[in-house]
PDB file of N, CA and C in Angstrom:
ATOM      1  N   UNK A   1     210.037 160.221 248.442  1.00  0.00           N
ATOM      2  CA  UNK A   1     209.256 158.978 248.367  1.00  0.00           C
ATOM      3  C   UNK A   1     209.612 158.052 249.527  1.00  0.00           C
ATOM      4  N   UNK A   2     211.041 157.896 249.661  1.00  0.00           N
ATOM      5  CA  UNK A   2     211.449 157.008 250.787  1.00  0.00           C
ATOM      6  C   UNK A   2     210.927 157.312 252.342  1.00  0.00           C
ATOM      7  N   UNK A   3     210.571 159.027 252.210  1.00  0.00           N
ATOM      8  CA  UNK A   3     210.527 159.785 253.707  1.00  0.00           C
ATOM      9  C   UNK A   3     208.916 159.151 253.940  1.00  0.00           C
ATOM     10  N   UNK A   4     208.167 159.191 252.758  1.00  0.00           N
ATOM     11  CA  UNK A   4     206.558 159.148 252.661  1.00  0.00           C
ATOM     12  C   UNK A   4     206.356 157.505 253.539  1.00  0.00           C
ATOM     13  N   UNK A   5     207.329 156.924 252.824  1.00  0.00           N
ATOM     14  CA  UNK A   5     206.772 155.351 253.215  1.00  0.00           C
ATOM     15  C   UNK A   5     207.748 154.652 254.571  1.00  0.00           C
ATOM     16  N   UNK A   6     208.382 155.882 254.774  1.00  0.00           N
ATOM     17  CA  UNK A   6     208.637 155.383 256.325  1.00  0.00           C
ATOM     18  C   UNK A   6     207.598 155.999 257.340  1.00  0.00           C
ATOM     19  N   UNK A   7     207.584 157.357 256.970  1.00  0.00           N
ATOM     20  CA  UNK A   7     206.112 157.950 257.719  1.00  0.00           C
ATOM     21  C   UNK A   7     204.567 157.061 257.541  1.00  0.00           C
ATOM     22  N   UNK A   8     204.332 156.268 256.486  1.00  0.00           N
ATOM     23  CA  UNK A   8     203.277 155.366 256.824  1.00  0.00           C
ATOM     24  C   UNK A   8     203.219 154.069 257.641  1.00  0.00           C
ATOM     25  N   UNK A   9     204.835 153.467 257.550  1.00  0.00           N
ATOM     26  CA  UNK A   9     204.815 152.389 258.574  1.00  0.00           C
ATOM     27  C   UNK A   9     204.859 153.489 260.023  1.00  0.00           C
ATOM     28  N   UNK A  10     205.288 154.403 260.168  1.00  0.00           N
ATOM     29  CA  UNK A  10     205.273 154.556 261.581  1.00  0.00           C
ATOM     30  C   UNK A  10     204.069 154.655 261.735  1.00  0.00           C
ATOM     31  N   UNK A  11     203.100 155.511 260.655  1.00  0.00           N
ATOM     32  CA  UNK A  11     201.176 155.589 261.248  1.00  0.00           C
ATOM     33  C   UNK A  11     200.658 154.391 261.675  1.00  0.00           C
ATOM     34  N   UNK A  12     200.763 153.624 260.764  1.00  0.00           N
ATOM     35  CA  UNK A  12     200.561 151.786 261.103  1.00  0.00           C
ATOM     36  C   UNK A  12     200.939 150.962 261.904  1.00  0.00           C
ATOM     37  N   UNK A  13     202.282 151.436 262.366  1.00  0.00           N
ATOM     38  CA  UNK A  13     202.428 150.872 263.963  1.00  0.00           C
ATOM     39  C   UNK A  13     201.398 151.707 265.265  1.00  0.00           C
ATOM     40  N   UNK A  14     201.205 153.143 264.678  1.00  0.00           N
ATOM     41  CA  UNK A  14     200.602 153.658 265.830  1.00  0.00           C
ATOM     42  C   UNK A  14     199.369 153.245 265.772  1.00  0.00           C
ATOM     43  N   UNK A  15     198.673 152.996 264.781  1.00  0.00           N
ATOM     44  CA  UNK A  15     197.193 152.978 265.004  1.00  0.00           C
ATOM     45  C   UNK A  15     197.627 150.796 265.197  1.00  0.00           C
ATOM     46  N   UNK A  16     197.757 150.341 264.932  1.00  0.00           N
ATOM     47  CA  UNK A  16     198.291 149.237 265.411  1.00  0.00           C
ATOM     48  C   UNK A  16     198.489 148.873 266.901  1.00  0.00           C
ATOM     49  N   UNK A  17     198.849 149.968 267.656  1.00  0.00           N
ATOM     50  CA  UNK A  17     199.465 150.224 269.131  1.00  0.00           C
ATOM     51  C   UNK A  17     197.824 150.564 269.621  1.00  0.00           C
ATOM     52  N   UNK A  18     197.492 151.005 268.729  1.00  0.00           N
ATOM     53  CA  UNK A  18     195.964 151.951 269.390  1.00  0.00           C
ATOM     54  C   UNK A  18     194.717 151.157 269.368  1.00  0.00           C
ATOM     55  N   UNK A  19     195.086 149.946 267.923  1.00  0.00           N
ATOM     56  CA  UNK A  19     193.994 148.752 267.812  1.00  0.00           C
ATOM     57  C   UNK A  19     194.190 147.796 269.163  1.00  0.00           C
ATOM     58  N   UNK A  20     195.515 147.975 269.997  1.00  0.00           N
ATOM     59  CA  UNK A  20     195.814 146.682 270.830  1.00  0.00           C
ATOM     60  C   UNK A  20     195.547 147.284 272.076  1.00  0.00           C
ATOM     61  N   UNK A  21     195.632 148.347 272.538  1.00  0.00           N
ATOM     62  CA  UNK A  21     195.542 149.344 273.430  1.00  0.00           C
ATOM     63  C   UNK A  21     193.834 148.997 273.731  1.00  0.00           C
ATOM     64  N   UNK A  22     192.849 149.912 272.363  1.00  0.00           N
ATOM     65  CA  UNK A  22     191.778 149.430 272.859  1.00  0.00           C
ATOM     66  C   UNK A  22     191.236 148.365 272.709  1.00  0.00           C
ATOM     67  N   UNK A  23     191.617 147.222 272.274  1.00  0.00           N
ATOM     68  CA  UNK A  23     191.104 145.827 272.528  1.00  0.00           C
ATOM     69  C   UNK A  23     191.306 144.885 274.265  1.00  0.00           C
ATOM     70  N   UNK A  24     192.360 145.778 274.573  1.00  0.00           N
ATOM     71  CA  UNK A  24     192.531 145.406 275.855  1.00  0.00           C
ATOM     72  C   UNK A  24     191.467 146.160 276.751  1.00  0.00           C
ATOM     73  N   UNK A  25     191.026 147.012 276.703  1.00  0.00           N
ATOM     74  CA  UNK A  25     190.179 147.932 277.329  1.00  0.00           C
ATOM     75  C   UNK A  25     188.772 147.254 277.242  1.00  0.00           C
ATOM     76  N   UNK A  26     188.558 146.860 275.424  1.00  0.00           N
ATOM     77  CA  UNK A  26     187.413 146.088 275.178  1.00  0.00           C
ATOM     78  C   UNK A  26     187.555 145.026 276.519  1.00  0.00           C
ATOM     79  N   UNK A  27     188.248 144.087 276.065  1.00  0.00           N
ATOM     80  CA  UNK A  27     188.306 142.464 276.918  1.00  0.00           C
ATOM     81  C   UNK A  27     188.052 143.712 278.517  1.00  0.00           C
ATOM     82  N   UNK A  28     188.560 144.649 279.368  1.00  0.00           N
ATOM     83  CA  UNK A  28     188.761 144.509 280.813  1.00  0.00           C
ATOM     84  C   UNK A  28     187.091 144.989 281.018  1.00  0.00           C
ATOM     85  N   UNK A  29     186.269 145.581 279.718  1.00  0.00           N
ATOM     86  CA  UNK A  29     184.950 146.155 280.608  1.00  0.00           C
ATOM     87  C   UNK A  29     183.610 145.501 279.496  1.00  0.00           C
ATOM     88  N   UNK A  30     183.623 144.199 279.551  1.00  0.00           N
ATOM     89  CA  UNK A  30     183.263 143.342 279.301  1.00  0.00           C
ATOM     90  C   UNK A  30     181.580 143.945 279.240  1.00  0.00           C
ATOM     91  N   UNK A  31     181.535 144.088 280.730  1.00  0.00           N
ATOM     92  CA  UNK A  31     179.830 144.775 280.919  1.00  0.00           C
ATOM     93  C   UNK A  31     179.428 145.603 280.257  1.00  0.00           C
ATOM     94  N   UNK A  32     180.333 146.680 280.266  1.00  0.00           N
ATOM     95  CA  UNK A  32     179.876 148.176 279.398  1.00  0.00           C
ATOM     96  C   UNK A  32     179.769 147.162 277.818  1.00  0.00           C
ATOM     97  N   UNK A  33     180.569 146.819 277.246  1.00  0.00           N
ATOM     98  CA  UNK A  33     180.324 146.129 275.754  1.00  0.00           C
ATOM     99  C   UNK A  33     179.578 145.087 275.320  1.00  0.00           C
ATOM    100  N   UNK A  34     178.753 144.321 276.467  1.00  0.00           N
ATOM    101  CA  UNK A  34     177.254 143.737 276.497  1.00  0.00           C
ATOM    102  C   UNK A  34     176.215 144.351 276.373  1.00  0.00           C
ATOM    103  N   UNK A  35     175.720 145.834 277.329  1.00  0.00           N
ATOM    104  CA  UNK A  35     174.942 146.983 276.951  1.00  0.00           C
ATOM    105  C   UNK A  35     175.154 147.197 275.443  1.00  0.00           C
ATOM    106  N   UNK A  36     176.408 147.794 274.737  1.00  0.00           N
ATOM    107  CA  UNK A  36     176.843 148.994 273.809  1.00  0.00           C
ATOM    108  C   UNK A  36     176.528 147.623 272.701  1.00  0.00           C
ATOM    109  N   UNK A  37     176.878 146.849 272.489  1.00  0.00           N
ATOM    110  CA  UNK A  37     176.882 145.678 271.742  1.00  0.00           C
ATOM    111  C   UNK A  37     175.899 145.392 270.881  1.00  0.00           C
ATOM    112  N   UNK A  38     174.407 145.238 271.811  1.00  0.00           N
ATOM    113  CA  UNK A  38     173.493 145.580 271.399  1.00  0.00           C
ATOM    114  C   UNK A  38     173.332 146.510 269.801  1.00  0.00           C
ATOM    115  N   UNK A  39     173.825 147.925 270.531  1.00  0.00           N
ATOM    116  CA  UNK A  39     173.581 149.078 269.465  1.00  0.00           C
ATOM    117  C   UNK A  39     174.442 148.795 268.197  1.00  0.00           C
ATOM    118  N   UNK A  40     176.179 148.200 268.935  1.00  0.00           N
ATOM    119  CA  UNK A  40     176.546 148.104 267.555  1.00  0.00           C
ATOM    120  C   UNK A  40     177.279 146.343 266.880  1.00  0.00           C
ATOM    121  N   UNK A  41     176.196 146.027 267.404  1.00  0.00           N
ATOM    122  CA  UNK A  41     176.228 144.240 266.656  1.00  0.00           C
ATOM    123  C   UNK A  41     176.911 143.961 265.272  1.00  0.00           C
ATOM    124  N   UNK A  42     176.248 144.845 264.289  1.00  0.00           N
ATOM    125  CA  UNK A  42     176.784 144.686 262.835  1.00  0.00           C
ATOM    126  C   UNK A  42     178.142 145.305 263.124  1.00  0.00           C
ATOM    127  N   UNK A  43     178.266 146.337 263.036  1.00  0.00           N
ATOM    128  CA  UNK A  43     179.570 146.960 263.207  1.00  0.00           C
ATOM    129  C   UNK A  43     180.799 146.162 264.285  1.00  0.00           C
ATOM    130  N   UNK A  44     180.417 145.657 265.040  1.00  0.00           N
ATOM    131  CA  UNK A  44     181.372 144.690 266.180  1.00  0.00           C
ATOM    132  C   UNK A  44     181.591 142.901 265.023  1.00  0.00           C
ATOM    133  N   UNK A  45     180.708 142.889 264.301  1.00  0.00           N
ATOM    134  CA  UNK A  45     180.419 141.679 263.933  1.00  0.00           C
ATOM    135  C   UNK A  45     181.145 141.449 262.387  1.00  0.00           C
ATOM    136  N   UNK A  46     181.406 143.094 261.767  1.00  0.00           N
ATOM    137  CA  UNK A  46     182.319 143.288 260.599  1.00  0.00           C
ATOM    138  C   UNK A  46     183.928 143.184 261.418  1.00  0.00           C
ATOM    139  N   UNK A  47     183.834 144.083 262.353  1.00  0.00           N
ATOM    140  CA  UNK A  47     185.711 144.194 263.179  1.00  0.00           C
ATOM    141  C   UNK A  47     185.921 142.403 263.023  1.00  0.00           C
ATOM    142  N   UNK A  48     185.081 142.072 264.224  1.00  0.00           N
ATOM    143  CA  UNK A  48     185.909 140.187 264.461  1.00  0.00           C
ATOM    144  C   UNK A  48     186.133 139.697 263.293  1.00  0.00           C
ATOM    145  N   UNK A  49     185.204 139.817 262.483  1.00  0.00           N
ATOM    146  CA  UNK A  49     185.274 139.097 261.122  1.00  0.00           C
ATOM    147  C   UNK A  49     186.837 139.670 260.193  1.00  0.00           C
ATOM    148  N   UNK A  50     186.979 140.644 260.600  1.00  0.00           N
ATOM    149  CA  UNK A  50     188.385 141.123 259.704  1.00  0.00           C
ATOM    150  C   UNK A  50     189.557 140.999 260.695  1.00  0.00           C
ATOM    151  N   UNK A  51     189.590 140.851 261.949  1.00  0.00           N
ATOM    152  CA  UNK A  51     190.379 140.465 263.089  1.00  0.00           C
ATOM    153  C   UNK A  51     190.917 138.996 262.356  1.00  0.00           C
ATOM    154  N   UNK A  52     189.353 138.116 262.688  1.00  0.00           N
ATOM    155  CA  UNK A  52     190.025 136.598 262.720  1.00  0.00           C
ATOM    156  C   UNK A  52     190.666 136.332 260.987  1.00  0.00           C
ATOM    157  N   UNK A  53     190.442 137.385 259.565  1.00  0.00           N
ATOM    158  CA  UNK A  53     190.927 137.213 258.469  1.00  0.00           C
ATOM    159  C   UNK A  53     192.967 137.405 258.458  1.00  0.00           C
ATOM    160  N   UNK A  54     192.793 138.552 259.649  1.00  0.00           N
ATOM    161  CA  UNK A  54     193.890 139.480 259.324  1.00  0.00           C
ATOM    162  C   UNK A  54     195.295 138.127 260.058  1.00  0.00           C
TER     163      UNK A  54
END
């Protein structure tokens, strides 16, 4: 049990590492995510919304 719930904080730091990783990528290509944005408005518009909760 103890092994299980150290192996989930480490998943959670990684995908954590991977949420910050590509948010930086988001912010550097700004252009490409004005095009793509478009397509996924709702879906970009649920993320911020649980970003600015979290």
């Amino acid at each position: 049990m103890g092994y299980r719930k150290r192996s989930t904080d480490a998943l959670s730091a990684t995908v954590e590492g991977s949420l910050k990783r590509i948010s930086l990528q988001h912010t550097r290509s700004k252009g490409v995510v004005t095009r793509v944005s478009n397509v996924l408005q709702s879906d970009h518009g649920r993320h911020t919304n649980m970003e600015r909760r979290a």
